[in-house]
C-alpha atoms as a PDB file:
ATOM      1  CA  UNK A   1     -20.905  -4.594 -27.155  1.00  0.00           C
ATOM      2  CA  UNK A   2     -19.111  -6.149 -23.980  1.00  0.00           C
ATOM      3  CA  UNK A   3     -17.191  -4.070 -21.953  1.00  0.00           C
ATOM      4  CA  UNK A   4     -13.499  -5.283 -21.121  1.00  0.00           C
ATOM      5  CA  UNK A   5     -11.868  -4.142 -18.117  1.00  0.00           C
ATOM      6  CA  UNK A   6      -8.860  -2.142 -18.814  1.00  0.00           C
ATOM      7  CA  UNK A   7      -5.579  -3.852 -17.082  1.00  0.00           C
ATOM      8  CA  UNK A   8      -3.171  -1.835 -14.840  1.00  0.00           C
ATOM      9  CA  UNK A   9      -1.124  -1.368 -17.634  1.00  0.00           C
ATOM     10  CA  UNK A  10      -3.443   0.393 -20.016  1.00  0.00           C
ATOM     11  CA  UNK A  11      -4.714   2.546 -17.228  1.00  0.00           C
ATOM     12  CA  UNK A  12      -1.085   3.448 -16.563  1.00  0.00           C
ATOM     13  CA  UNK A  13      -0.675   4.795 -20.483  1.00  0.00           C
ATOM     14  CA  UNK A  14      -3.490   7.205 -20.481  1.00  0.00           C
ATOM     15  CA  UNK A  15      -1.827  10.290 -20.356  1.00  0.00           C
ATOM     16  CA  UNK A  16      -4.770  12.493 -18.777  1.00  0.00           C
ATOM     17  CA  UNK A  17      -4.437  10.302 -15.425  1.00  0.00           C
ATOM     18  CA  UNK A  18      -0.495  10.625 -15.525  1.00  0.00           C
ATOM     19  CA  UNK A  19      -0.794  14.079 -13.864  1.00  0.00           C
ATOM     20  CA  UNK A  20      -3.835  13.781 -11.711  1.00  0.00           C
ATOM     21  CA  UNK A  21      -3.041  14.858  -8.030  1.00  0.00           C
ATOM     22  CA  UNK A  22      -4.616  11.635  -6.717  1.00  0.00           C
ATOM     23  CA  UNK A  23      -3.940   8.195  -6.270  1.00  0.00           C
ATOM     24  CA  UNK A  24      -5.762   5.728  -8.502  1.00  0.00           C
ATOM     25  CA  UNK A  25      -6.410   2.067  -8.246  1.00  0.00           C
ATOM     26  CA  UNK A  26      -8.638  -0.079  -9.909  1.00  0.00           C
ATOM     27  CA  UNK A  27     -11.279  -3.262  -8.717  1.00  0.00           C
ATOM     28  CA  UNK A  28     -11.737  -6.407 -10.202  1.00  0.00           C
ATOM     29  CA  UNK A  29     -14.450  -5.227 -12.787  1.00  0.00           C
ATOM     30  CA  UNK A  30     -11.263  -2.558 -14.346  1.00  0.00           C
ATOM     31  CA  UNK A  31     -13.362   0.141 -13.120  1.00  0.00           C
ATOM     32  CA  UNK A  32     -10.842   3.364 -12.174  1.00  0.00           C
ATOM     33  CA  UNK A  33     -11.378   4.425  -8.587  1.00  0.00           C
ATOM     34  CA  UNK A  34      -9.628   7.575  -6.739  1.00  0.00           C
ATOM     35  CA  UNK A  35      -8.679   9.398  -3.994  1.00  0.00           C
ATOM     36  CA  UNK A  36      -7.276  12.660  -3.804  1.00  0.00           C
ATOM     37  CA  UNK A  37      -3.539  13.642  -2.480  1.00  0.00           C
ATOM     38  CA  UNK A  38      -2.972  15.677  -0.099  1.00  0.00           C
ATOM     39  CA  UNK A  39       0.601  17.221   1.323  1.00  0.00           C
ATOM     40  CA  UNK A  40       0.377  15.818   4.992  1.00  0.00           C
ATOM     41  CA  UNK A  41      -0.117  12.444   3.136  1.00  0.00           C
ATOM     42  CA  UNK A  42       2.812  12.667   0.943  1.00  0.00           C
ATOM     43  CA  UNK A  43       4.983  13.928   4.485  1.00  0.00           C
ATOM     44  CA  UNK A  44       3.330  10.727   5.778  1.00  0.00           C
ATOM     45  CA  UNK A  45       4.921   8.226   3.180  1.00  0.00           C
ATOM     46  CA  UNK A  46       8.356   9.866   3.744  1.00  0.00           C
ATOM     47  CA  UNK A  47       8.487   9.490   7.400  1.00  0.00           C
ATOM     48  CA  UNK A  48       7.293   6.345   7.132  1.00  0.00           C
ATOM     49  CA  UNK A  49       9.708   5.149   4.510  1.00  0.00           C
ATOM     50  CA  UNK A  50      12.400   6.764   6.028  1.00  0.00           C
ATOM     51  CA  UNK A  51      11.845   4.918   9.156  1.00  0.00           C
ATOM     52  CA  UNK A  52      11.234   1.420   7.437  1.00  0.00           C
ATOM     53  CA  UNK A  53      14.381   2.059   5.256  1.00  0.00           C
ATOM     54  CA  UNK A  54      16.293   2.568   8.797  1.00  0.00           C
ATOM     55  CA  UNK A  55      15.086  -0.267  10.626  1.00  0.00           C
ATOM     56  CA  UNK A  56      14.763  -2.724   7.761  1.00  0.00           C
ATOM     57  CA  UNK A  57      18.359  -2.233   5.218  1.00  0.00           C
ATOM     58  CA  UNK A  58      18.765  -4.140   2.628  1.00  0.00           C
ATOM     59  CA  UNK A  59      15.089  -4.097   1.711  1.00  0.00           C
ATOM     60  CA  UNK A  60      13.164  -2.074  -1.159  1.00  0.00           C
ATOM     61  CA  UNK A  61      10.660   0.685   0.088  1.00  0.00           C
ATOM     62  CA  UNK A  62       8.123   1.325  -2.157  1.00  0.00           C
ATOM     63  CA  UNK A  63       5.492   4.337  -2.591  1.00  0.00           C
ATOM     64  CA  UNK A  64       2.534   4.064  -3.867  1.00  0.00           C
ATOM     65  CA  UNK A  65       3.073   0.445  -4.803  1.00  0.00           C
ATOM     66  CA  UNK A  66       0.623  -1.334  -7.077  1.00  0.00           C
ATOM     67  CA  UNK A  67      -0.447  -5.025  -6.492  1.00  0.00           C
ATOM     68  CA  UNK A  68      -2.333  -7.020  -8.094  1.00  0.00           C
ATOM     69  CA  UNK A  69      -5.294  -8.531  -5.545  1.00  0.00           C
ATOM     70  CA  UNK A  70      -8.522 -10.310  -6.343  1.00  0.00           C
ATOM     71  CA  UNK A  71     -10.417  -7.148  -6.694  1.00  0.00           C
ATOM     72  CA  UNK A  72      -8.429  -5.347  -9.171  1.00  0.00           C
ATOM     73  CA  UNK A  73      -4.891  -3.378  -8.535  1.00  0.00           C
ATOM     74  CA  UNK A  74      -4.789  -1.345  -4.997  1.00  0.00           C
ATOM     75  CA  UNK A  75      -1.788   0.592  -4.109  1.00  0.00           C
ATOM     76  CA  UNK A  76      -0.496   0.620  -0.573  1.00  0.00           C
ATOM     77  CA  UNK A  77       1.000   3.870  -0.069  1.00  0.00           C
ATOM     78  CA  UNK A  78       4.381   2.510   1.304  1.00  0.00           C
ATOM     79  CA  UNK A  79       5.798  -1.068   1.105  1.00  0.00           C
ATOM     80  CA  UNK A  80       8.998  -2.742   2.208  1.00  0.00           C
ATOM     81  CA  UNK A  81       9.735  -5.504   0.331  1.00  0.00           C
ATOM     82  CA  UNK A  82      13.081  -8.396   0.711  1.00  0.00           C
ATOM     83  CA  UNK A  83      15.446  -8.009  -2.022  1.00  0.00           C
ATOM     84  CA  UNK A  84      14.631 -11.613  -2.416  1.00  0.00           C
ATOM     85  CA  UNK A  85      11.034 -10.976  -3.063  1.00  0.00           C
ATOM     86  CA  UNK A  86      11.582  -8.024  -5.011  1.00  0.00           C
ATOM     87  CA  UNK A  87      14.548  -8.884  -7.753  1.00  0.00           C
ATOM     88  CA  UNK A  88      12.127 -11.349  -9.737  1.00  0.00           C
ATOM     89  CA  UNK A  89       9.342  -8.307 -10.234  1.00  0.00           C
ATOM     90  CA  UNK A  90      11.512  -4.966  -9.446  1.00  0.00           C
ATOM     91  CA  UNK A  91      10.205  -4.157 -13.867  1.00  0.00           C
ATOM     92  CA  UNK A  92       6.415  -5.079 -13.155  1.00  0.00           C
ATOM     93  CA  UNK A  93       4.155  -2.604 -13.479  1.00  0.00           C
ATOM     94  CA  UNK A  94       1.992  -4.124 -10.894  1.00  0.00           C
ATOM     95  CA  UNK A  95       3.535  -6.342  -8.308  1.00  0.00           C
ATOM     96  CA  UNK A  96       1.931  -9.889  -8.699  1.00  0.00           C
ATOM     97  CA  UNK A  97       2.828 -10.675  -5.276  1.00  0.00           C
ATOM     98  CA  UNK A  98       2.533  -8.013  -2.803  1.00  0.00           C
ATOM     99  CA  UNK A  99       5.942  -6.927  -0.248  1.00  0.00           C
ATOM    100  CA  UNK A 100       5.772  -8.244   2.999  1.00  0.00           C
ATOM    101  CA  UNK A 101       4.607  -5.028   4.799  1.00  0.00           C
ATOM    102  CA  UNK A 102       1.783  -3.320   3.003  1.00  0.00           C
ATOM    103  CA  UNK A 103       1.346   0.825   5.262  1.00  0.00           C
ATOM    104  CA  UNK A 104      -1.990   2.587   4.129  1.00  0.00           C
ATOM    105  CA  UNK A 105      -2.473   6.101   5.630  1.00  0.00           C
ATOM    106  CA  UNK A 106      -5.653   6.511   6.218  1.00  0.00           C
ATOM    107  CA  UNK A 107      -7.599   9.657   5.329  1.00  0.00           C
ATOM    108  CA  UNK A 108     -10.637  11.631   6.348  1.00  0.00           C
ATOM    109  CA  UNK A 109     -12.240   9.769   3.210  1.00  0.00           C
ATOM    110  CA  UNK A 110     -11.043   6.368   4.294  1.00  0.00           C
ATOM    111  CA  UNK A 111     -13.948   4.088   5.604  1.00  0.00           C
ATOM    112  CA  UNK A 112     -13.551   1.813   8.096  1.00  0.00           C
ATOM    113  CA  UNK A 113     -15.047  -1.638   5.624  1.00  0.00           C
ATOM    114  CA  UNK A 114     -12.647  -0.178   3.358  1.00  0.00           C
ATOM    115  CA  UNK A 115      -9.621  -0.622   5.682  1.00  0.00           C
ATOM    116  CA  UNK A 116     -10.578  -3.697   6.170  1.00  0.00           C
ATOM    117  CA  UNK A 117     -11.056  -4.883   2.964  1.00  0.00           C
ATOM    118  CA  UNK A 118      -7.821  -3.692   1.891  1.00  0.00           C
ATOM    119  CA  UNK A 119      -5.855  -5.655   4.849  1.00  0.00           C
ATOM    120  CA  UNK A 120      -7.887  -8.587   3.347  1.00  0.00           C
ATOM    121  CA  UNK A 121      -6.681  -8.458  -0.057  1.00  0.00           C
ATOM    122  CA  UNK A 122      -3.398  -7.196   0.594  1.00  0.00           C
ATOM    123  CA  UNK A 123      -3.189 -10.253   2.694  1.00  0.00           C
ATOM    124  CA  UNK A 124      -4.940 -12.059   0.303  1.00  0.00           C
ATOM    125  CA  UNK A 125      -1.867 -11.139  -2.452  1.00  0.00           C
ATOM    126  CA  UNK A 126       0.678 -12.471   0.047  1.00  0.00           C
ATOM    127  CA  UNK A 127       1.675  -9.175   2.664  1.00  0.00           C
ATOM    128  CA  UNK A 128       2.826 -10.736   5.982  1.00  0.00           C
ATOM    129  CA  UNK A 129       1.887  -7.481   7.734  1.00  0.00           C
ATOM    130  CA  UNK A 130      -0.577  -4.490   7.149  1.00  0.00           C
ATOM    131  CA  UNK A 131       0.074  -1.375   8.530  1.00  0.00           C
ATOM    132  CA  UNK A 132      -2.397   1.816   9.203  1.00  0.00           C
ATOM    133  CA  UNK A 133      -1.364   4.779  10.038  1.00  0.00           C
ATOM    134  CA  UNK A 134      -3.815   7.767  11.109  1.00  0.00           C
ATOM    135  CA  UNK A 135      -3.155  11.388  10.294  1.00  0.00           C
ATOM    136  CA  UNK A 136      -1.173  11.840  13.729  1.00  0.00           C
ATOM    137  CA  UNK A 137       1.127   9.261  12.769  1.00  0.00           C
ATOM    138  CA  UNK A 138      -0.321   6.405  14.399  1.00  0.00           C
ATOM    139  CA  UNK A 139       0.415   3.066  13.369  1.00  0.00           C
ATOM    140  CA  UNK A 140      -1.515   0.116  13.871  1.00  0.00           C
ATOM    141  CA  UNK A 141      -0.015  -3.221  12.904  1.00  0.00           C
ATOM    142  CA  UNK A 142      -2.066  -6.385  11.657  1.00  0.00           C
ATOM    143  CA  UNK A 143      -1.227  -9.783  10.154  1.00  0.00           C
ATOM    144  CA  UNK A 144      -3.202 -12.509   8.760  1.00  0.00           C
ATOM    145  CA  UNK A 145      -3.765 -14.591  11.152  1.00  0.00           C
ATOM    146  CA  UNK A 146      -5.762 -12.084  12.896  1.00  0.00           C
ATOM    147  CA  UNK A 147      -8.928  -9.559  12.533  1.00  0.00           C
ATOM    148  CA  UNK A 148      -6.912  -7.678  15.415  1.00  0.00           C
ATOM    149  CA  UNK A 149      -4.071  -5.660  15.665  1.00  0.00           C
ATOM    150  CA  UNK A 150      -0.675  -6.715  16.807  1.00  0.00           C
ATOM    151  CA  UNK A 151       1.092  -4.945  19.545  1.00  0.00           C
ATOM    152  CA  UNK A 152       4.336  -4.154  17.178  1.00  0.00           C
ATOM    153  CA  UNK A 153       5.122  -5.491  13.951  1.00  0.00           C
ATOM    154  CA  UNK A 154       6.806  -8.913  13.768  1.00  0.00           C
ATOM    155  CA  UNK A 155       9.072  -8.156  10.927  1.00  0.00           C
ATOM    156  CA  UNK A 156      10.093  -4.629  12.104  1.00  0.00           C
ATOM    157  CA  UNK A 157       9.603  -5.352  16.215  1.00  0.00           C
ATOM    158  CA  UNK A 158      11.014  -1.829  16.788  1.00  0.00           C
ATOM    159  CA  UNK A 159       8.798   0.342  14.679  1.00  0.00           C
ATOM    160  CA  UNK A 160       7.455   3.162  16.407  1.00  0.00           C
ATOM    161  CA  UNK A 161       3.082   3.104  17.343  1.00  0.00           C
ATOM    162  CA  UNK A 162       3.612   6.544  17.278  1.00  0.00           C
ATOM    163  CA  UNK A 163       5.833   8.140  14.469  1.00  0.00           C
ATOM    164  CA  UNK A 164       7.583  11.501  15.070  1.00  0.00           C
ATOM    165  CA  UNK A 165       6.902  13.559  12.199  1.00  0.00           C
ATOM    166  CA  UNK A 166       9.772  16.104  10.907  1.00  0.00           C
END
């Protein structure tokens, strides 16, 4: 019997991963992959947002934002998207075009390959920017044009390398 992948949808109405206190994505094969939360991560995404949301009005922040990429749906852990951008998918269940800055905050588990593939697809799926941000609040900016980082972020020039956590 062949095995179909199961789409972001149908992995989003099984009710035993609802609750799970992780965050789950999927690659191109359907397969389920996760990571577990933790609470410095979640106080992570809120600085983060908050500061995005202050520099950038008139935007959408996002957590834990699906996208679709070529290697199944990843979720950046904080987005900022235009309104333009966002009003034709703001009911999608997984953004077919990702928001102009994609943040992951990288975790003891992280790899390094796996940072870098993610800036790839994210990329890839149409992010301007890609953001990491270590446990220390760190952030690293890169765009597409480059393997390298960026001294500051084009889109949000003023955005702290160094994030003051409440």
């Amino acid at each position: 019997m062949p095995e179909t992948a199961l789409t972001w949808t149908q992995v989003c109405e099984i009710p035993w991963l609802q609750d799970l206190p992780a965050k789950i994505e999927t690659n191109r094969y359907g397969k389920i992959m996760m990571s577990p939360a933790s609470s410095w991560h979640g106080g992570l995404q809120y600085d983060l947002a908050r500061e995005l949301d202050r520099q950038l009005p008139g935007g959408r922040i996002l957590i834990e934002c699906p996208i679709d990429t070529s290697d199944g749906t990843r979720v950046a852990d904080v987005a900022w998207m235009s309104r333009e951008r966002w009003l034709p998918h703001q009911k999608a269940i997984s953004l077919p075009l990702a928001p102009e800055i994609c943040v992951e905050i990288l975790s003891p588990s992280n790899h390094a390959g796996e940072m870098v593939e993610k800036r790839r697809l994210y990329h890839e799926a149409g992010a301007e920017e890609v953001w990491l941000c270590d446990e220390n609040g760190a952030v690293t900016f890169y765009t597409s044009k480059t393997s390298d980082p960026i001294p500051s972020s084009r889109r949000c020039p003023h955005f702290p390398k160094l994030l003051q956590m409440d």
